[in-house]
PDB file of N, CA and C in Angstrom:
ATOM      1  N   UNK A   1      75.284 123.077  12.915  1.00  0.00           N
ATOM      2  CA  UNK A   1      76.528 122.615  13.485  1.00  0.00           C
ATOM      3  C   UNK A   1      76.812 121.212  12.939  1.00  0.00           C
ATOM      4  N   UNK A   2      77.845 120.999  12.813  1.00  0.00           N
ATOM      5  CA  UNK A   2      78.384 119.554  12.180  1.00  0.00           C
ATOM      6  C   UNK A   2      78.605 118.586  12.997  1.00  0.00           C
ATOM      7  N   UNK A   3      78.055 117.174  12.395  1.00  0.00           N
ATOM      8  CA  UNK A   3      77.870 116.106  13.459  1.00  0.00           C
ATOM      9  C   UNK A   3      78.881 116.134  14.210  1.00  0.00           C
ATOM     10  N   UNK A   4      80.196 115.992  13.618  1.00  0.00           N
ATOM     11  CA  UNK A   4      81.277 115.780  14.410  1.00  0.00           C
ATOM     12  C   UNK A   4      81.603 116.410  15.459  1.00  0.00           C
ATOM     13  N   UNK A   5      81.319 117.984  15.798  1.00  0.00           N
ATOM     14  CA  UNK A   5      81.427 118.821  16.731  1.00  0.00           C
ATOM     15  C   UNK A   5      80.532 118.742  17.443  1.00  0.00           C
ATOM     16  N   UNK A   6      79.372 118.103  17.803  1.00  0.00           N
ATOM     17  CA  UNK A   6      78.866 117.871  18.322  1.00  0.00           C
ATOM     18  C   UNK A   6      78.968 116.271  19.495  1.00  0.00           C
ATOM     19  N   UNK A   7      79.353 115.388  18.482  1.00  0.00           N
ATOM     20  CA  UNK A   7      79.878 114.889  19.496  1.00  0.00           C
ATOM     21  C   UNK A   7      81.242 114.771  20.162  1.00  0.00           C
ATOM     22  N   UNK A   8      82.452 115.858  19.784  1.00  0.00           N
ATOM     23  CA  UNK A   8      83.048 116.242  20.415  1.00  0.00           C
ATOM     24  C   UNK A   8      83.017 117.105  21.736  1.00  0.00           C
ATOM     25  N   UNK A   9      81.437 118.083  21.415  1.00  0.00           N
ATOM     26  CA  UNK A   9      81.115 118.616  22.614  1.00  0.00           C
ATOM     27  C   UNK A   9      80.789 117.278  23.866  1.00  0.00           C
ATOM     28  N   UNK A  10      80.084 116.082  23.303  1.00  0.00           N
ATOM     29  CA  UNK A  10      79.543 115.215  24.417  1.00  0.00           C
ATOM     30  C   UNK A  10      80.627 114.724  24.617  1.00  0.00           C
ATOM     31  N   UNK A  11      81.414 114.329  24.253  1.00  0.00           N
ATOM     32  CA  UNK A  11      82.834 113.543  24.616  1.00  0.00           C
ATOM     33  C   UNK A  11      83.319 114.283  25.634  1.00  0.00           C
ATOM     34  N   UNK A  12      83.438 115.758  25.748  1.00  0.00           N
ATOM     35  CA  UNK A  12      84.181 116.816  25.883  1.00  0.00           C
ATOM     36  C   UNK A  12      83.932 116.906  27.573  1.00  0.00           C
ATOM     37  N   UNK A  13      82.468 116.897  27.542  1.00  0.00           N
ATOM     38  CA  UNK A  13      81.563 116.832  28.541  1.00  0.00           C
ATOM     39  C   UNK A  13      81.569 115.774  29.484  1.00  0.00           C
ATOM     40  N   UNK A  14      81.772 113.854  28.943  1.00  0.00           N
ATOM     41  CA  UNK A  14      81.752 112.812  29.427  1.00  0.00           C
ATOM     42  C   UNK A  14      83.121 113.184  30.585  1.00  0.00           C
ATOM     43  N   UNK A  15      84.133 113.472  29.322  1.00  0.00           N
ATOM     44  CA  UNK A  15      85.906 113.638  30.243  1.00  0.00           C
ATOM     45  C   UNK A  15      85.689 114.158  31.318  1.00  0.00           C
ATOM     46  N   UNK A  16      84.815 115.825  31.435  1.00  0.00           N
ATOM     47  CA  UNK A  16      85.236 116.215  32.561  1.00  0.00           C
ATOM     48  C   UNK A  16      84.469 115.441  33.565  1.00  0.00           C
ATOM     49  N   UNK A  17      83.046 115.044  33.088  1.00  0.00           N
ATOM     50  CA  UNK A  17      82.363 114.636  34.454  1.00  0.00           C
ATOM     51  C   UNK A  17      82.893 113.240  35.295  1.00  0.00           C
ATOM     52  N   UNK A  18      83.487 112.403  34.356  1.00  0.00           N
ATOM     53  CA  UNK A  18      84.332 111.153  34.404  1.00  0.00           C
ATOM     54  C   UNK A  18      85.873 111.923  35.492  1.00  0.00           C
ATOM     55  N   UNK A  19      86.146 112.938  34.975  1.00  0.00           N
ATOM     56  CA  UNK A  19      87.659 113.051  35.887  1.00  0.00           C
ATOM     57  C   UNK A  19      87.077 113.642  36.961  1.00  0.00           C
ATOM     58  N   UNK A  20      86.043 114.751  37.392  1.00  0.00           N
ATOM     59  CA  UNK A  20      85.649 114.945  38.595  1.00  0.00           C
ATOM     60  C   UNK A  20      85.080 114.215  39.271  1.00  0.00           C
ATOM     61  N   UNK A  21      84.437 112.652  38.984  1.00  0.00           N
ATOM     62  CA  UNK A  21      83.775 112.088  39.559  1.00  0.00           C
ATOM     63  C   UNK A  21      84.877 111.194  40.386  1.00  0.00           C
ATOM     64  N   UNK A  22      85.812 110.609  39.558  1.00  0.00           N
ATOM     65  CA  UNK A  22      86.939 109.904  39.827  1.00  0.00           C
ATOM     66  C   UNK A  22      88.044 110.703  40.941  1.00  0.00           C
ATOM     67  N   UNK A  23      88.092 112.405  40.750  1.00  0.00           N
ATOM     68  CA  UNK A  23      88.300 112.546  41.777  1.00  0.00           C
ATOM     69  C   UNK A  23      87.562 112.942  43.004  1.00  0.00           C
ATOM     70  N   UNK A  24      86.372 113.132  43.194  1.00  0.00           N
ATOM     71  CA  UNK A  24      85.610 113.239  44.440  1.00  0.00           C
ATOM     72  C   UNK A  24      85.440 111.661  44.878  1.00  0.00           C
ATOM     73  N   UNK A  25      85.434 110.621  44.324  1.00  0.00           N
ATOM     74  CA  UNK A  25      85.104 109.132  44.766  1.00  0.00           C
ATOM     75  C   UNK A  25      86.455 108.687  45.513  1.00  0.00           C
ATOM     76  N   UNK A  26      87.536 109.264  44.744  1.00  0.00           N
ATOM     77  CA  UNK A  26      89.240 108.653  45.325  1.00  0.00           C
ATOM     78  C   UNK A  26      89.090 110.019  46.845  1.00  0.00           C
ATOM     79  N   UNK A  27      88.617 110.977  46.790  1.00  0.00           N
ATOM     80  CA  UNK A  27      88.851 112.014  47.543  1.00  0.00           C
ATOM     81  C   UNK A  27      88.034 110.997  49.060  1.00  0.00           C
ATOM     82  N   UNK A  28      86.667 111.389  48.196  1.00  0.00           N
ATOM     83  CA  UNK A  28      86.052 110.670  49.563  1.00  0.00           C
ATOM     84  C   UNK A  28      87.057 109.109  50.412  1.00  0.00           C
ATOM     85  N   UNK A  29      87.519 108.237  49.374  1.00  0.00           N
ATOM     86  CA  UNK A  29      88.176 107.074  50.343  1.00  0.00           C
ATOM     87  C   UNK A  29      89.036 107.356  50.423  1.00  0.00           C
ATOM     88  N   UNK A  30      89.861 108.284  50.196  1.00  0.00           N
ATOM     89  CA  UNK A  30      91.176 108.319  50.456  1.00  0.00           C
ATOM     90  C   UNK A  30      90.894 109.322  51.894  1.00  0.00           C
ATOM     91  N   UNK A  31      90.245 110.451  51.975  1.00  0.00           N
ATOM     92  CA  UNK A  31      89.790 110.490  53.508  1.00  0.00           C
ATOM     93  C   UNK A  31      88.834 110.372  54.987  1.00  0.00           C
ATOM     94  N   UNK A  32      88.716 109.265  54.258  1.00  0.00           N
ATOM     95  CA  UNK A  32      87.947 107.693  55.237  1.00  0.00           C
ATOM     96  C   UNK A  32      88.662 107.623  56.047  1.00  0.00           C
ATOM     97  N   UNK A  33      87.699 107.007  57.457  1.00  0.00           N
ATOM     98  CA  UNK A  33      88.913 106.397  57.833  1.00  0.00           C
ATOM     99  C   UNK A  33      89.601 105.359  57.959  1.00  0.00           C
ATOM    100  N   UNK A  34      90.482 105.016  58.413  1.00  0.00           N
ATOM    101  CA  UNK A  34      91.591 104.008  58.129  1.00  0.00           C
ATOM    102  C   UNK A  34      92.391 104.505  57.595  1.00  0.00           C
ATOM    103  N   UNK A  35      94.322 103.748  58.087  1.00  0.00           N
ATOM    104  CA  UNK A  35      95.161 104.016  57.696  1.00  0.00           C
ATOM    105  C   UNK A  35      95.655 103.637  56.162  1.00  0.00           C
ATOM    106  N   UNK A  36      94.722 102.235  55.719  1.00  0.00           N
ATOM    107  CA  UNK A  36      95.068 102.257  54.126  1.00  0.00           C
ATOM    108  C   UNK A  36      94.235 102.717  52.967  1.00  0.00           C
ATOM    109  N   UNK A  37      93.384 104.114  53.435  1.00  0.00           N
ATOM    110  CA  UNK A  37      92.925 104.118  52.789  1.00  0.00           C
ATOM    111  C   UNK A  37      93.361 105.304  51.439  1.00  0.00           C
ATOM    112  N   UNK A  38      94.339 105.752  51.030  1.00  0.00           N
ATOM    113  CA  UNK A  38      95.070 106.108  50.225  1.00  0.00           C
ATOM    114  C   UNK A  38      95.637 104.896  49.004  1.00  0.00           C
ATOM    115  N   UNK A  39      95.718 104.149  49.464  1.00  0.00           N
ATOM    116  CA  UNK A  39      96.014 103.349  48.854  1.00  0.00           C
ATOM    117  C   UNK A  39      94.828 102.616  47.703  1.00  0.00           C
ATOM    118  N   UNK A  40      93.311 102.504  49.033  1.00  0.00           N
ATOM    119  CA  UNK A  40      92.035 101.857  48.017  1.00  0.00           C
ATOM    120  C   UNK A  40      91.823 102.676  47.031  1.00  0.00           C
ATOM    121  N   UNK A  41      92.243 104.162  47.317  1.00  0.00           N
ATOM    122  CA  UNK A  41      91.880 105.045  45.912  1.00  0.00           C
ATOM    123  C   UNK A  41      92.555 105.206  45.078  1.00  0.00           C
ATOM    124  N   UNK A  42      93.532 104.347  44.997  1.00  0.00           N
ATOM    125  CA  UNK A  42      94.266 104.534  43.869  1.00  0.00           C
ATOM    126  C   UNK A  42      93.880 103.588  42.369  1.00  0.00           C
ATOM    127  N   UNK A  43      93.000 102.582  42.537  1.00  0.00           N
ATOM    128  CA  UNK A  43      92.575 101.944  41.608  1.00  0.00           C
ATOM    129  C   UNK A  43      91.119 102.623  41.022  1.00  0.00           C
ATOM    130  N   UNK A  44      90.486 102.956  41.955  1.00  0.00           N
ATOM    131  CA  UNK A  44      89.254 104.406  41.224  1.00  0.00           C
ATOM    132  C   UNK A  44      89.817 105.165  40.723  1.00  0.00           C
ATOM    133  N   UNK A  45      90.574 105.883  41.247  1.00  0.00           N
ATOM    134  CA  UNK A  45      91.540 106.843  40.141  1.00  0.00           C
ATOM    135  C   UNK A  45      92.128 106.805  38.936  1.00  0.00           C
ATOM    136  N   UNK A  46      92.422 105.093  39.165  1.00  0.00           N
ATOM    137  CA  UNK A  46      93.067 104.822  37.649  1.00  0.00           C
ATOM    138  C   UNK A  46      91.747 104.541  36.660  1.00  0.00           C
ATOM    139  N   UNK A  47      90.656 103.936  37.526  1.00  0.00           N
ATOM    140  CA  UNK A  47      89.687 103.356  36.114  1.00  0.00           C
ATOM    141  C   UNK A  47      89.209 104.754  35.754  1.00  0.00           C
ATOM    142  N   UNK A  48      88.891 105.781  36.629  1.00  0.00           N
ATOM    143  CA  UNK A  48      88.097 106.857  36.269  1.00  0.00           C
ATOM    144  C   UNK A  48      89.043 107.919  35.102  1.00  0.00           C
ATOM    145  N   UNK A  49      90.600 107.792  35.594  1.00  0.00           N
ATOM    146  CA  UNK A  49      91.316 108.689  34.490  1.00  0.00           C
ATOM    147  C   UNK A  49      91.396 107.894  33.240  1.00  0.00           C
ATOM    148  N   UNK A  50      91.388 106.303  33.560  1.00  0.00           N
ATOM    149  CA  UNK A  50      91.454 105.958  31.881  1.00  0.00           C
ATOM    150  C   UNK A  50      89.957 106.514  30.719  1.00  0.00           C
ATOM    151  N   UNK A  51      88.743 106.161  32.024  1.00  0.00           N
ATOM    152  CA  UNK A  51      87.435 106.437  31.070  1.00  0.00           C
ATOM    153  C   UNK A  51      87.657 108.241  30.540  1.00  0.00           C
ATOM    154  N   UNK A  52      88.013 109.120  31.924  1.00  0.00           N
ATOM    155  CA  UNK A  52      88.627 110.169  31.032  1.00  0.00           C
ATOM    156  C   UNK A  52      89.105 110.641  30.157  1.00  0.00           C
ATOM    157  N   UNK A  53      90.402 109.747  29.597  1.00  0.00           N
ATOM    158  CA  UNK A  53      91.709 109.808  29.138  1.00  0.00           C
ATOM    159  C   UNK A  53      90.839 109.267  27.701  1.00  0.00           C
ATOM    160  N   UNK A  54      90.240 108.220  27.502  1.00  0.00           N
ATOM    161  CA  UNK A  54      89.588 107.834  26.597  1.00  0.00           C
ATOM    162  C   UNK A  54      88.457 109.053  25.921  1.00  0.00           C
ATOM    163  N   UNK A  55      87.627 109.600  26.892  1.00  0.00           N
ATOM    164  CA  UNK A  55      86.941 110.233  26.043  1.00  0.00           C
ATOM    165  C   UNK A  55      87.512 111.756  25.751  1.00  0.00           C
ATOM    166  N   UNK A  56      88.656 111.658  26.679  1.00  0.00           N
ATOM    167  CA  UNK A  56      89.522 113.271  25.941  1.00  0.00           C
ATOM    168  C   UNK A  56      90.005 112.869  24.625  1.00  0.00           C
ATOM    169  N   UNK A  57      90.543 111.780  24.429  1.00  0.00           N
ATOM    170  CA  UNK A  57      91.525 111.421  23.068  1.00  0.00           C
ATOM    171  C   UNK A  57      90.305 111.573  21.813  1.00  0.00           C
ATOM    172  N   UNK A  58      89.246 110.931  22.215  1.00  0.00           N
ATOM    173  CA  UNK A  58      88.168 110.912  20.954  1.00  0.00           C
ATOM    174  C   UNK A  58      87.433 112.107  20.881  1.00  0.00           C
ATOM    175  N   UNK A  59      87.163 113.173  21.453  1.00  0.00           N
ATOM    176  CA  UNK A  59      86.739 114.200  21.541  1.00  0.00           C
ATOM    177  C   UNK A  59      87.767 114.852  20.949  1.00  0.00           C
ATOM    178  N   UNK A  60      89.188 115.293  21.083  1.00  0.00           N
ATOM    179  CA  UNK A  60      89.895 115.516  20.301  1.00  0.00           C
ATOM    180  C   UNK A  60      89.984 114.811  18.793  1.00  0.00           C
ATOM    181  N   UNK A  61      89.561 113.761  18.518  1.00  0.00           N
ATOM    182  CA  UNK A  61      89.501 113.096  17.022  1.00  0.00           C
ATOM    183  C   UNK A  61      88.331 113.441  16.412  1.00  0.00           C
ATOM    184  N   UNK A  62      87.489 113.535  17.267  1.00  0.00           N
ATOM    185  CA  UNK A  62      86.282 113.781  16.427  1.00  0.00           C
ATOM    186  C   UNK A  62      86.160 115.546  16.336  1.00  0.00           C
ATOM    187  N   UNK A  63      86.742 116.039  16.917  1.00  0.00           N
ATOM    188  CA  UNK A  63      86.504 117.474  16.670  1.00  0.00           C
ATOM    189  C   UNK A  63      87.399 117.806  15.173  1.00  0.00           C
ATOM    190  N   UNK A  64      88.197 116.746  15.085  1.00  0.00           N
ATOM    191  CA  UNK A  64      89.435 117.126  13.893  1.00  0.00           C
ATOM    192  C   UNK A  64      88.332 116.144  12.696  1.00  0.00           C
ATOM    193  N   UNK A  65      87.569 115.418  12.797  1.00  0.00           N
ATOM    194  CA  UNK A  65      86.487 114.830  11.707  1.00  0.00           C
ATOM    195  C   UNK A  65      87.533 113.408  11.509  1.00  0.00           C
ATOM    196  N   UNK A  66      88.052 112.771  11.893  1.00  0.00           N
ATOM    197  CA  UNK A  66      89.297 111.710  11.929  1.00  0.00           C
ATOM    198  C   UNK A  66      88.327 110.701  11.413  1.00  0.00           C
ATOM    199  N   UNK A  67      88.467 109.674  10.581  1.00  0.00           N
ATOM    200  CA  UNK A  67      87.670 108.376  10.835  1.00  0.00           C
ATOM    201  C   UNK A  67      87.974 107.179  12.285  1.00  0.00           C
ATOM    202  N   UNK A  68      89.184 108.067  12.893  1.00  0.00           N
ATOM    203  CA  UNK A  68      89.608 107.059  13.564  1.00  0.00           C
ATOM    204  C   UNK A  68      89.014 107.619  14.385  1.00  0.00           C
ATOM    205  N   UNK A  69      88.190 109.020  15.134  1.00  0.00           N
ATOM    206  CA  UNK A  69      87.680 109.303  16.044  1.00  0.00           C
ATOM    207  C   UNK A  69      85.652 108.836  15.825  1.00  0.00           C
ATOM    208  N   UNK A  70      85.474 108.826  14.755  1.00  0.00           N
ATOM    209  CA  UNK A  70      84.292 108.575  14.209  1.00  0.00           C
ATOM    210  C   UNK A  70      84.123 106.917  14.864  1.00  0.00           C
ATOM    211  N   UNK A  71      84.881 106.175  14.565  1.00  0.00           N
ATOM    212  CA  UNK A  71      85.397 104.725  14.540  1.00  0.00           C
ATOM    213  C   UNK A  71      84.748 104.606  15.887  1.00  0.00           C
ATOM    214  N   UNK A  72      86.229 104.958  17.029  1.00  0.00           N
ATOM    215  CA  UNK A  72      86.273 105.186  18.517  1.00  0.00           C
ATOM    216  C   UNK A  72      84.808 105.905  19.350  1.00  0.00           C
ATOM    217  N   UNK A  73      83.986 106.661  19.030  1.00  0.00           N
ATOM    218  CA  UNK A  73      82.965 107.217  19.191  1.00  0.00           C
ATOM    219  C   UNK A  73      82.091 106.348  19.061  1.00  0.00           C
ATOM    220  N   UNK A  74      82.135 105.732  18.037  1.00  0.00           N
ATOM    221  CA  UNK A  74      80.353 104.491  17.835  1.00  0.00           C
ATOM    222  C   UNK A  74      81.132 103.440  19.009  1.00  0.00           C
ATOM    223  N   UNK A  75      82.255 102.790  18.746  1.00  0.00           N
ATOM    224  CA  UNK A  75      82.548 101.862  19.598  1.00  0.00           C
ATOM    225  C   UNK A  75      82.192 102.203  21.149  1.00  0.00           C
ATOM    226  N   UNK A  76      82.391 103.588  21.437  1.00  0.00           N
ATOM    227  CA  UNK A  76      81.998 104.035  22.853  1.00  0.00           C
ATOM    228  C   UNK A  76      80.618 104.028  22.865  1.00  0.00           C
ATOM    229  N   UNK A  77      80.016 104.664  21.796  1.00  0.00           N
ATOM    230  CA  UNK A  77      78.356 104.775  21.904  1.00  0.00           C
ATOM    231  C   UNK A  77      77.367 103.332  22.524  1.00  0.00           C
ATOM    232  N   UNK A  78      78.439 102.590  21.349  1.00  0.00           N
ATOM    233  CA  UNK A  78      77.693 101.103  21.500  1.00  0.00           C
ATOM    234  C   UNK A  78      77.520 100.538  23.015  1.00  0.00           C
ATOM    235  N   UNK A  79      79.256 100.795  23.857  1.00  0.00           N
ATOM    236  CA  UNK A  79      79.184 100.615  25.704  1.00  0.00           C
ATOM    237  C   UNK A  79      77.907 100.846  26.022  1.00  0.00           C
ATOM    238  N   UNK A  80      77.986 102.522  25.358  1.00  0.00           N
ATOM    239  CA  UNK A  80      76.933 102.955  26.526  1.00  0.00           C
ATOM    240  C   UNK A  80      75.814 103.111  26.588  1.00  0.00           C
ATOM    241  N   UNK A  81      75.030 102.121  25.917  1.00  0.00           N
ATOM    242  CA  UNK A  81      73.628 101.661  25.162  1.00  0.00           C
ATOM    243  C   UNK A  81      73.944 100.790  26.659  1.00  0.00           C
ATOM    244  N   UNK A  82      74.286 100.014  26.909  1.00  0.00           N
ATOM    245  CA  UNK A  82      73.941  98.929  27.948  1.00  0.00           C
ATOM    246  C   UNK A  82      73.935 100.192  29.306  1.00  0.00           C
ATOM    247  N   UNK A  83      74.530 100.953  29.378  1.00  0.00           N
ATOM    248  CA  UNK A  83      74.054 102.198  30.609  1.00  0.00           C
ATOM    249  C   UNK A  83      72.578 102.320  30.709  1.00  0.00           C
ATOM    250  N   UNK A  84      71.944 101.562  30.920  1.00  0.00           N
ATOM    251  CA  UNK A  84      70.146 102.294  30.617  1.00  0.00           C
ATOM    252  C   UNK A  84      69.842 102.969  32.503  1.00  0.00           C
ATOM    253  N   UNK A  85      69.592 104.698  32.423  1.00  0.00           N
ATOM    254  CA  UNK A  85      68.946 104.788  31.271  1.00  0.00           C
ATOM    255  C   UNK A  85      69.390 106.014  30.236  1.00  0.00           C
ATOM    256  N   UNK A  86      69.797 106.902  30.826  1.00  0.00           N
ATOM    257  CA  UNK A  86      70.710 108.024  30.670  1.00  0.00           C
ATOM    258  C   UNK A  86      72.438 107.579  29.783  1.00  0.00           C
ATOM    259  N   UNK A  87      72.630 106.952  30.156  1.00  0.00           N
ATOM    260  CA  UNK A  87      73.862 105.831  28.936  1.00  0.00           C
ATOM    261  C   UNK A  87      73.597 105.487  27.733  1.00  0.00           C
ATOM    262  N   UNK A  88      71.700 105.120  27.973  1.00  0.00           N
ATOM    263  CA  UNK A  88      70.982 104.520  26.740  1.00  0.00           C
ATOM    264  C   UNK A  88      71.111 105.623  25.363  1.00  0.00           C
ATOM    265  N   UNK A  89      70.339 106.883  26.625  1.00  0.00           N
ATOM    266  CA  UNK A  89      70.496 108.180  25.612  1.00  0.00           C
ATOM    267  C   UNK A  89      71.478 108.871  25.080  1.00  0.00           C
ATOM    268  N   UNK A  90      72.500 109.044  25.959  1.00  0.00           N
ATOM    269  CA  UNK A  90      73.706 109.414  25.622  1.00  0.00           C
ATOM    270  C   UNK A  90      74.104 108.578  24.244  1.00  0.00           C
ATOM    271  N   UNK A  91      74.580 107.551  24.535  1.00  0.00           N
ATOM    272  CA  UNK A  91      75.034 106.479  23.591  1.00  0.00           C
ATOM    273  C   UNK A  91      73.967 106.471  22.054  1.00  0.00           C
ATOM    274  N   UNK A  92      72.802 106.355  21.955  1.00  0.00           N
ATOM    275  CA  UNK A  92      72.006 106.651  20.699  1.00  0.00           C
ATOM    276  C   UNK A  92      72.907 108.039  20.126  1.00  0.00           C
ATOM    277  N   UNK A  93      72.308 109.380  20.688  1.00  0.00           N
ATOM    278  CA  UNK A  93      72.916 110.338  20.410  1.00  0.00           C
ATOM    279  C   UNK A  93      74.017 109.907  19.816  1.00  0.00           C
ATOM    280  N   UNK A  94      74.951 109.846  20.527  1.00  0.00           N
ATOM    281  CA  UNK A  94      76.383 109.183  20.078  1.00  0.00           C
ATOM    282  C   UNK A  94      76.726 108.806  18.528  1.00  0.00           C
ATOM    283  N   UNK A  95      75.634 107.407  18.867  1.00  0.00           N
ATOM    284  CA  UNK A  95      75.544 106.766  17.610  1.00  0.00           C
ATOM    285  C   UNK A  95      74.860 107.817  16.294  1.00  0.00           C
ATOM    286  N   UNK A  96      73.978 108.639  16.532  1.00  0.00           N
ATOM    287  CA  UNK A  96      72.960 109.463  15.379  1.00  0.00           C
ATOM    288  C   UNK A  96      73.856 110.107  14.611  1.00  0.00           C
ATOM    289  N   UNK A  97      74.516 110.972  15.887  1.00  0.00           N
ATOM    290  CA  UNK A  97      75.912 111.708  15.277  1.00  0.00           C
ATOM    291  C   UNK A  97      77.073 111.182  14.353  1.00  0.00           C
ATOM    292  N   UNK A  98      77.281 109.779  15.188  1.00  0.00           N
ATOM    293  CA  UNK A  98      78.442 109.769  14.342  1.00  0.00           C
ATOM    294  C   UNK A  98      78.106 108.770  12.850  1.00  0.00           C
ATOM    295  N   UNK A  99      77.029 109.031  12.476  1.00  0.00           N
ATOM    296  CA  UNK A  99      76.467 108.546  11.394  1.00  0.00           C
ATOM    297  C   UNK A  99      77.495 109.515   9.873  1.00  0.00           C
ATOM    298  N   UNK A 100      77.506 110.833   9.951  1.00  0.00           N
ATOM    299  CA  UNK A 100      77.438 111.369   8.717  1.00  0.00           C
ATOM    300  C   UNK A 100      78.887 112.086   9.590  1.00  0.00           C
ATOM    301  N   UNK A 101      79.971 112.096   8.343  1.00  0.00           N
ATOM    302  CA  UNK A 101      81.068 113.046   9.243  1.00  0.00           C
ATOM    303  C   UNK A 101      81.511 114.032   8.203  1.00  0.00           C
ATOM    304  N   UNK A 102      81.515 115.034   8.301  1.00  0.00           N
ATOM    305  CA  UNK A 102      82.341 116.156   6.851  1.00  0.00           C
ATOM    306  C   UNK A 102      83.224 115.025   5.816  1.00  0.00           C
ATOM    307  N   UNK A 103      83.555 115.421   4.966  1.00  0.00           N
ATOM    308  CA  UNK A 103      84.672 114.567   4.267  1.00  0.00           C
ATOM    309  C   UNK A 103      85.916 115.592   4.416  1.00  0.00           C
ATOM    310  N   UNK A 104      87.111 114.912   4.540  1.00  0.00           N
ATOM    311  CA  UNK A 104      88.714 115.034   5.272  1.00  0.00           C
ATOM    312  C   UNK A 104      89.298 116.809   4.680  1.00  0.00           C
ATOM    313  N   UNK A 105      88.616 117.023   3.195  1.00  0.00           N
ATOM    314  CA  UNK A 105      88.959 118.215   2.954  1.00  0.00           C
ATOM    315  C   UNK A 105      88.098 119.269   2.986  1.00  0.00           C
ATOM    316  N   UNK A 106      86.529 119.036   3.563  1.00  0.00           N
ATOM    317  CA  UNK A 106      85.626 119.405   3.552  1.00  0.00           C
ATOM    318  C   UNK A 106      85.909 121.053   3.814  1.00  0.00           C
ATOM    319  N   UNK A 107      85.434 122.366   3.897  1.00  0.00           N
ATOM    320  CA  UNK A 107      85.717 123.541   4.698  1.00  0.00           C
ATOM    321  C   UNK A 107      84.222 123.214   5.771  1.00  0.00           C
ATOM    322  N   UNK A 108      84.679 123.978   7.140  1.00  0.00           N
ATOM    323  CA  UNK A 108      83.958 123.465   7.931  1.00  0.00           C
ATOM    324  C   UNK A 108      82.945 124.961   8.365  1.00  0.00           C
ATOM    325  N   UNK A 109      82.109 125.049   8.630  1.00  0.00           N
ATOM    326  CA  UNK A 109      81.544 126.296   8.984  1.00  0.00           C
ATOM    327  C   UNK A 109      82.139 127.089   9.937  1.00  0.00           C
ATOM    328  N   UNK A 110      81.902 128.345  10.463  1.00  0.00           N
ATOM    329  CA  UNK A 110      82.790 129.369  11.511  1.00  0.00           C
ATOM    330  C   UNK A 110      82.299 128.496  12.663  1.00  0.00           C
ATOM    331  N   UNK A 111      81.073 127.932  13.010  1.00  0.00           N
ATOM    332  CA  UNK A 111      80.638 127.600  14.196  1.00  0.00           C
ATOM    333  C   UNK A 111      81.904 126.018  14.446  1.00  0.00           C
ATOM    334  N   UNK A 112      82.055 125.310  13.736  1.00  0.00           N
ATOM    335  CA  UNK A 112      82.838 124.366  13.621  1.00  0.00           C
ATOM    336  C   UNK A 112      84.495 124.920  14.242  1.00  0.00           C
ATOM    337  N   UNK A 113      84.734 125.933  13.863  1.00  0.00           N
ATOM    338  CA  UNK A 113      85.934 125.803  14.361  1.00  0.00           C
ATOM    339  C   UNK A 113      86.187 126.985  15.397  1.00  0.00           C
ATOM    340  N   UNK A 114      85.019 126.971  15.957  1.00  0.00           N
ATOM    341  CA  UNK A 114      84.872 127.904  17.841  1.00  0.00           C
ATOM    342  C   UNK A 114      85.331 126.879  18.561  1.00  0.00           C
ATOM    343  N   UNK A 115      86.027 126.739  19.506  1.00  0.00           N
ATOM    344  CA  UNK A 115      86.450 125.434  20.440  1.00  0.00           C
ATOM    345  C   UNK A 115      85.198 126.137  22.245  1.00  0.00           C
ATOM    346  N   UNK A 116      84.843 126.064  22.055  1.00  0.00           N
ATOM    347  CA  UNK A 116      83.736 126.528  23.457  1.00  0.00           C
ATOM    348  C   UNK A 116      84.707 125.719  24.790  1.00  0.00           C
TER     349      UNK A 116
END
């Protein structure tokens, strides 16, 4: 399998666990109690859909072999080296992968272009 699809799968993976987490965390305070608490979840919601929103966009770049998703991927990897300890690993990975990427006209293997 080719580096790049691979860490499109982890990207792929980060998004969803990042948007379900963001919404069970806004879920839980938003039905807390207290009357403002709709309101406190609206700033978890936003940081958790941007970290989402971020690793959907590069998971989409790197599945297409982009340098600009290659780019965006180490820059994320690098974050999440300071995550220790599970961030640590993630983020290496990250980085191993996005070492070597197809070149732009490359043909890509059948497994490369299965979207799972």
């Amino acid at each position: 399998m080719p580096p790049n699809i691979k860490v499109y799968r982890v990207h792929r993976l980060l998004a969803a666990l990042y948007g379900l987490l963001g919404l069970a965390i806004s879920g839980a305070i938003a039905f807390g109690s207290g009357k403002d608490s709709v309101l406190a979840a609206l700033p978890v919601l936003l940081v958790f859909g941007l970290i989402c929103a971020m690793h959907g966009f590069t998971a989409r770049a790197a599945r297409k072999g982009t340098s600009g998703g290659r780019t965006a991927s180490r820059v994320i990897a690098i974050l999440m080296l300071l995550g220790f300890p599970i961030g640590t690993l993630i983020g290496a990975y990250l980085l191993f992968n996005s070492r070597d990427w197809p070149k732009p006209g490359e043909p890509l293997s059948r497994e490369a272009t299965l979207d799972f």
